[in-house]
C-alpha atoms as a PDB file:
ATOM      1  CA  UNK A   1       2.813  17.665 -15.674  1.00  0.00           C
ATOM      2  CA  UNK A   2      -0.564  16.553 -15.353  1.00  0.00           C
ATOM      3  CA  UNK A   3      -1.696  16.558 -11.033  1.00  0.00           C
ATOM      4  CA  UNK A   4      -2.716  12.750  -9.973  1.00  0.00           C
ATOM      5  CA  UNK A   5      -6.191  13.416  -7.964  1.00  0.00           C
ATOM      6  CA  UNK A   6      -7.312  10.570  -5.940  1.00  0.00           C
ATOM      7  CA  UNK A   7     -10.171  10.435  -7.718  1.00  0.00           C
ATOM      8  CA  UNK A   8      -7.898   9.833 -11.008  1.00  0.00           C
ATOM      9  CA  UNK A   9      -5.717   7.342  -9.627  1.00  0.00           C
ATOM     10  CA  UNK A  10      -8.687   5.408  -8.048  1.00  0.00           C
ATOM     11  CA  UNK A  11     -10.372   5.575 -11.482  1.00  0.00           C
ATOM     12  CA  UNK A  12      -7.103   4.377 -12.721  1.00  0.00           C
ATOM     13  CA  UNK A  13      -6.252   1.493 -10.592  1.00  0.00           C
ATOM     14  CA  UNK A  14     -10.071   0.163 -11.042  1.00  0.00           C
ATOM     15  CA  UNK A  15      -9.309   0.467 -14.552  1.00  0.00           C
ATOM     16  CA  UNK A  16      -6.569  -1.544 -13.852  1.00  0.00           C
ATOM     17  CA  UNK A  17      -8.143  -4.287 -12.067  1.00  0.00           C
ATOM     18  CA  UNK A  18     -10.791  -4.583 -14.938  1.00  0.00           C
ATOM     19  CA  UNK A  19      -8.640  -4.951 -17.709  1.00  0.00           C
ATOM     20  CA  UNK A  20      -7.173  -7.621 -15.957  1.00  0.00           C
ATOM     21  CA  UNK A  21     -10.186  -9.392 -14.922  1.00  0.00           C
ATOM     22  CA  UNK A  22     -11.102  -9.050 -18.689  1.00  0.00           C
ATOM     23  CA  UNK A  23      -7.683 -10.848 -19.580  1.00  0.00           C
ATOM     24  CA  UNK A  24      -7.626 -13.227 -17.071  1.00  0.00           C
ATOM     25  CA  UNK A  25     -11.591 -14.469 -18.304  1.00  0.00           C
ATOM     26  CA  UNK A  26     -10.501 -14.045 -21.971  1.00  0.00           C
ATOM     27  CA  UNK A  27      -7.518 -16.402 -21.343  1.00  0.00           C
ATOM     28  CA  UNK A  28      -9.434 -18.933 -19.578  1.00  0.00           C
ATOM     29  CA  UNK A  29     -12.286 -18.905 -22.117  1.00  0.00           C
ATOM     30  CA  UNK A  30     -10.290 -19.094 -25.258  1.00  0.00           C
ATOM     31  CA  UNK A  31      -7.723 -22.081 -24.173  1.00  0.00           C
ATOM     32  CA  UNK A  32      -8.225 -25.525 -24.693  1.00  0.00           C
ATOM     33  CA  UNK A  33      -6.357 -28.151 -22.188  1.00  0.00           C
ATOM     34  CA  UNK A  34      -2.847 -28.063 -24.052  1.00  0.00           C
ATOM     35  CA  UNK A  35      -2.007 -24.573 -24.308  1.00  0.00           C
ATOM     36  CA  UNK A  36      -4.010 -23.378 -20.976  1.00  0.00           C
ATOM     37  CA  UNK A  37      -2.044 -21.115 -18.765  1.00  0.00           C
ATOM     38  CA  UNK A  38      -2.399 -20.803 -15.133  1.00  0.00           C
ATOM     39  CA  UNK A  39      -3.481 -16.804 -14.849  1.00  0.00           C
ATOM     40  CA  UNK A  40      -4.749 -17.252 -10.985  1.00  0.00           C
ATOM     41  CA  UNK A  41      -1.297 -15.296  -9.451  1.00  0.00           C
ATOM     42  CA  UNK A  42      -1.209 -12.745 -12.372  1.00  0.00           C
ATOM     43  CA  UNK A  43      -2.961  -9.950 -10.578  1.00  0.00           C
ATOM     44  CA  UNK A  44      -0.981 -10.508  -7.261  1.00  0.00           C
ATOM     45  CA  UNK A  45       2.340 -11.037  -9.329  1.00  0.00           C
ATOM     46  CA  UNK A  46       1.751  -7.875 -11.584  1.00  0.00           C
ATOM     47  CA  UNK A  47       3.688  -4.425  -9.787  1.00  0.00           C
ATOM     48  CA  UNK A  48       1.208  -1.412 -10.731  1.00  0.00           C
ATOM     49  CA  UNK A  49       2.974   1.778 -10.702  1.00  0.00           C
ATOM     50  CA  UNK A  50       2.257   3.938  -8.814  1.00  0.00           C
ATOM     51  CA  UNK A  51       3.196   7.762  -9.079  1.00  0.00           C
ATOM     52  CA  UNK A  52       3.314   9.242  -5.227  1.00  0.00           C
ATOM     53  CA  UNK A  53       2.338  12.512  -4.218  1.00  0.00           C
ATOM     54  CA  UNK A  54       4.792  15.136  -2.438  1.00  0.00           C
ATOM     55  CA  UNK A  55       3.280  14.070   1.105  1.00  0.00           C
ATOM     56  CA  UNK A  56       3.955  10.140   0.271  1.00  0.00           C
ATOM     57  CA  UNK A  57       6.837  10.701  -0.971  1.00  0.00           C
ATOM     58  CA  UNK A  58       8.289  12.892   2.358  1.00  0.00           C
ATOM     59  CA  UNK A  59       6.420  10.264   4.585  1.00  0.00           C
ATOM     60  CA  UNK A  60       8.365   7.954   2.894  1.00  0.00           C
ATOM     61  CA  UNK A  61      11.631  10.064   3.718  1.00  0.00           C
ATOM     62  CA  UNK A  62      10.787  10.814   7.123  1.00  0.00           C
ATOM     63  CA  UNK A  63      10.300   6.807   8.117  1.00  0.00           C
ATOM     64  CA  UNK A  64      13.700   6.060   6.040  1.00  0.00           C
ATOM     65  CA  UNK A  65      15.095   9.248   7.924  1.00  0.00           C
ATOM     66  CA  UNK A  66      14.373   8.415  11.260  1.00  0.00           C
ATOM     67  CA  UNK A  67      14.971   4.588  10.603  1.00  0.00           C
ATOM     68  CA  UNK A  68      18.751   5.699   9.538  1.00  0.00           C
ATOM     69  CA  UNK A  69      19.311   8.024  12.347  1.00  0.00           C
ATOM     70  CA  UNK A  70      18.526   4.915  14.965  1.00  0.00           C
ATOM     71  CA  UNK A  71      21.102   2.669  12.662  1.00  0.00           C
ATOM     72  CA  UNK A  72      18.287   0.229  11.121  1.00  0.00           C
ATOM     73  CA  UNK A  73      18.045  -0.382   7.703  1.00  0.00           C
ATOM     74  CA  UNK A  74      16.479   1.974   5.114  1.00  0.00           C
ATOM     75  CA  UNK A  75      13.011   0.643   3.665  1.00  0.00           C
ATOM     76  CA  UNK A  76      12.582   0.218  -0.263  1.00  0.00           C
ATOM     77  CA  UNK A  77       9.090   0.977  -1.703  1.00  0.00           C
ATOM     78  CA  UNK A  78       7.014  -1.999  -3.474  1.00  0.00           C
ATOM     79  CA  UNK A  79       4.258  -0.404  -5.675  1.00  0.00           C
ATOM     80  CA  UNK A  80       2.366  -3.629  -5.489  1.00  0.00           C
ATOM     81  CA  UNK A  81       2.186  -2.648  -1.152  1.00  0.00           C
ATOM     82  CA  UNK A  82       1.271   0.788  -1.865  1.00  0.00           C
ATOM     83  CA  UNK A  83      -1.693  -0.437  -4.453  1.00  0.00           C
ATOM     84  CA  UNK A  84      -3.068  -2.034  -1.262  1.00  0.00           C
ATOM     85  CA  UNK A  85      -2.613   0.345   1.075  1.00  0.00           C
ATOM     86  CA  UNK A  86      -4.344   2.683  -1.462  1.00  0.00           C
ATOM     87  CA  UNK A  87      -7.203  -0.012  -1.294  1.00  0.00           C
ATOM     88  CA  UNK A  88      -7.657  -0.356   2.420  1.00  0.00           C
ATOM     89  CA  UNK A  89      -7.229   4.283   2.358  1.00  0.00           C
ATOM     90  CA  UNK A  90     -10.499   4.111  -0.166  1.00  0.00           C
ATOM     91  CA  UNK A  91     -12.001   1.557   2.296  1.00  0.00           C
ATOM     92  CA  UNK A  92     -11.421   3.530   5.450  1.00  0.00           C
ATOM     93  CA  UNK A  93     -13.043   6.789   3.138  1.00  0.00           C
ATOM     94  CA  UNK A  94     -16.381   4.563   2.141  1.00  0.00           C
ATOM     95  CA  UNK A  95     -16.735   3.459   5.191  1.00  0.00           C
ATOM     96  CA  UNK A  96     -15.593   6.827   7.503  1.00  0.00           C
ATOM     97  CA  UNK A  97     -13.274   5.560   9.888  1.00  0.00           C
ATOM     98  CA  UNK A  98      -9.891   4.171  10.500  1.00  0.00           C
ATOM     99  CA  UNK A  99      -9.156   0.457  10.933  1.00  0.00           C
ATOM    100  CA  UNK A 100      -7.308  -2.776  10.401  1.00  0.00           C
ATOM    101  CA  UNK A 101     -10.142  -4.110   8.680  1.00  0.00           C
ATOM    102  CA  UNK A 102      -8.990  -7.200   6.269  1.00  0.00           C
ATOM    103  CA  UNK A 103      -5.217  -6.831   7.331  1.00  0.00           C
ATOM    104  CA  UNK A 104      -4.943 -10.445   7.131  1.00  0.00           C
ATOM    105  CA  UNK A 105      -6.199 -10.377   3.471  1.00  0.00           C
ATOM    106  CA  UNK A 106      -3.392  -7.567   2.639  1.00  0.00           C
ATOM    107  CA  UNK A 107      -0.966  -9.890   4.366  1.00  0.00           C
ATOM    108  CA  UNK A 108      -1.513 -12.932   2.892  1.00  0.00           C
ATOM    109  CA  UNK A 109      -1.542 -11.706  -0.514  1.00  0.00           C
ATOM    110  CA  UNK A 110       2.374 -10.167   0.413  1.00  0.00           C
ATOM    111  CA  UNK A 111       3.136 -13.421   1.792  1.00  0.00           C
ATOM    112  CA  UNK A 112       2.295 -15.649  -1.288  1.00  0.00           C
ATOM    113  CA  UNK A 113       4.717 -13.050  -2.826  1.00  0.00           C
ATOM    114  CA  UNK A 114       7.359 -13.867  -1.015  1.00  0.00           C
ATOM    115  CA  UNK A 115       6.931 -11.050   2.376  1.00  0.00           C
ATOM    116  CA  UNK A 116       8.087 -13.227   5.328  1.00  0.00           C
ATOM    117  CA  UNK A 117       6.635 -10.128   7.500  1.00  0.00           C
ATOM    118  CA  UNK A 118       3.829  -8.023   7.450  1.00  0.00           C
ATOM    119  CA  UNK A 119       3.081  -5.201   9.711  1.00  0.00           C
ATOM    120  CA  UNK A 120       0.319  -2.370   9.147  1.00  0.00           C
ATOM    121  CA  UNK A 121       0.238   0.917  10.726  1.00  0.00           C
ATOM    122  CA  UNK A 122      -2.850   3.542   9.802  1.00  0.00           C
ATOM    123  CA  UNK A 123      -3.980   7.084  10.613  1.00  0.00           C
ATOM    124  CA  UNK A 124      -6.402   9.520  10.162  1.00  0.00           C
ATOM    125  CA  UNK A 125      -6.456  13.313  10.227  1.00  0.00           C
ATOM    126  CA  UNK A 126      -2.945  14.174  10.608  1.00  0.00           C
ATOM    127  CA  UNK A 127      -1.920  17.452   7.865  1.00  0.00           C
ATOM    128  CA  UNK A 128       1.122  16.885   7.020  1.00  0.00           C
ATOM    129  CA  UNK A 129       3.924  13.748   7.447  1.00  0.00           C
ATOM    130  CA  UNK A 130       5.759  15.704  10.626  1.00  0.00           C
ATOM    131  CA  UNK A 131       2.284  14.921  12.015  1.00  0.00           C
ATOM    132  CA  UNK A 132       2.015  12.104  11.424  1.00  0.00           C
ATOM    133  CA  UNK A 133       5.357  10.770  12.357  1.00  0.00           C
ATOM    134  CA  UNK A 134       4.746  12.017  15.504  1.00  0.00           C
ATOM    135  CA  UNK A 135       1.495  10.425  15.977  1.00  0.00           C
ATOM    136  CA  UNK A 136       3.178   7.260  15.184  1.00  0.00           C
ATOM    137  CA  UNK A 137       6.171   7.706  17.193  1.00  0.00           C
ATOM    138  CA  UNK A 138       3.919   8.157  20.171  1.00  0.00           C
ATOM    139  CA  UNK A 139       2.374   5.061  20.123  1.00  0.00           C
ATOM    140  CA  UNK A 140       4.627   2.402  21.415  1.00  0.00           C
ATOM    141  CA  UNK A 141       2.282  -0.348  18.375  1.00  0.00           C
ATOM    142  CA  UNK A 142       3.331   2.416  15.294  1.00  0.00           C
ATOM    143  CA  UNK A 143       6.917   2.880  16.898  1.00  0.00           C
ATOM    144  CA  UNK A 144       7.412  -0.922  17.501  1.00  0.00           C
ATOM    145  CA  UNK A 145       6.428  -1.288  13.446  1.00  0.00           C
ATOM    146  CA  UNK A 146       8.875   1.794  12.563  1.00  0.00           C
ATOM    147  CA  UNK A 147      11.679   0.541  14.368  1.00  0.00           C
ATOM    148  CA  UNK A 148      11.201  -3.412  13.266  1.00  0.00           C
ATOM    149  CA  UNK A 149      14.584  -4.041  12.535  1.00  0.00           C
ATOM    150  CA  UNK A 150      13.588  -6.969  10.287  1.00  0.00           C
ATOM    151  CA  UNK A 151      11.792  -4.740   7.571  1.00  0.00           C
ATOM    152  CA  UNK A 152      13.427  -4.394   4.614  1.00  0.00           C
ATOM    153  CA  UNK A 153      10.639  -3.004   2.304  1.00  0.00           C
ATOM    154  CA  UNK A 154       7.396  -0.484   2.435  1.00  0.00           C
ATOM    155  CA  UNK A 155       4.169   0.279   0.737  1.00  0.00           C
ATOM    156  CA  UNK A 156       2.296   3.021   1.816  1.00  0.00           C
ATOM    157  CA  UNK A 157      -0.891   5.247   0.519  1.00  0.00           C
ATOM    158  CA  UNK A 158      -2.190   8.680   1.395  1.00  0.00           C
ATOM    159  CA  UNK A 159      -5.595   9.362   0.578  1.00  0.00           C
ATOM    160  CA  UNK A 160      -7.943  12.810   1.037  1.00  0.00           C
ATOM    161  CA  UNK A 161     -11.409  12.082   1.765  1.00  0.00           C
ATOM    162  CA  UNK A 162     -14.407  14.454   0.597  1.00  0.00           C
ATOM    163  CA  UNK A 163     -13.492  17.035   3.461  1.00  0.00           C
ATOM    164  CA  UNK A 164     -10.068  17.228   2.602  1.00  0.00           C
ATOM    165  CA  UNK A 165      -8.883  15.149   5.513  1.00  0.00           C
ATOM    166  CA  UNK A 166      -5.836  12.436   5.171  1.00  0.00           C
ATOM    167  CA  UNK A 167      -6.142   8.402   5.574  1.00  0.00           C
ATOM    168  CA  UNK A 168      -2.468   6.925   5.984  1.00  0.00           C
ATOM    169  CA  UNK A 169      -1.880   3.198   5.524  1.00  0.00           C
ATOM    170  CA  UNK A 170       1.751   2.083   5.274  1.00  0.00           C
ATOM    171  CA  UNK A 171       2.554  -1.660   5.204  1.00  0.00           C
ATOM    172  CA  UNK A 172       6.122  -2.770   6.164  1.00  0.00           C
ATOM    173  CA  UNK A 173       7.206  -6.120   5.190  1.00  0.00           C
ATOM    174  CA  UNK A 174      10.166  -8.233   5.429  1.00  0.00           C
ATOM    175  CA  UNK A 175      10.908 -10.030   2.297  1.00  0.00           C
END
């Protein structure tokens, strides 16, 4: 089985948004007025796969973990989340540092498909997801987001910078 890099799966998703870029302008220029077909919500619509690595997938596991053990719901994943948590972990790497920036972009993209919630928690640096979890857990913002007992779903990235060190962005919606 062939190791997803980040690298490869940033190369792949860009791939992604080109080729439908290129189909959305090649619809628009080749249809006349009675066959044209609205392509606007086709990239928003669209769920890219996504494979996760062993630490996304046990950060995953952990939040559904400790969600169950304090009697709230388990979280499903939604790979169209995760591609934009992925996003905002390659913009926290090109710009070295952690932040919110263009949450309410993220959000209102998972609101015009359907979310009715959207919460955001990030991280930095942590090695592994007991680390992280912790992190979280200690800050009564991430814990409040955890512990939301109207989530229902989750998207979430982990991305390695050049050094080797860890941006986390999970999303949390209601839906």
């Amino acid at each position: 089985m062939k190791r997803v890099t980040p690298t490869n799966r940033r190369i792949t998703h860009y791939f992604l948004k080109l080729t439908l870029i290129a189909l959305t302008l090649l619809s628009i220029s080749c249809s006349d007025e009675d066959n044209y077909i609205d392509t606007s919500s086709f990239a928003e619509q669209m769920e890219l796969k996504t494979t996760y690595t062993s630490i996304e997938t046990a950060v995953f596991n952990s939040i559904n973990t400790y969600r169950e053990a304090n009697n709230l719901q388990t979280l499903t994943i939604i790979d169209t989340a995760s591609t934009y948590a992925m996003d905002h972990n390659f913009y926290m790497i090109d710009n070295k540092q952690m932040n919110h920036d263009n949450f309410e972009t993220r959000s209102s993209k998972l609101i015009n498909q359907g979310a009715k919630l959207v919460l955001e928690n990030v991280a930095f640096g942590y090695r592994s997801e007991h680390e992280v979890m912790e992190g979280w857990l200690n800050s009564e913002g991430h814990k409040n987001n955890i512990e939301n007992s109207q989530i229902t779903h989750i998207g979430l990235s982990i991305e390695k910078n050049e050094r080797g060190s860890y941006y986390y962005t999970t999303i949390f919606i209601k839906k």
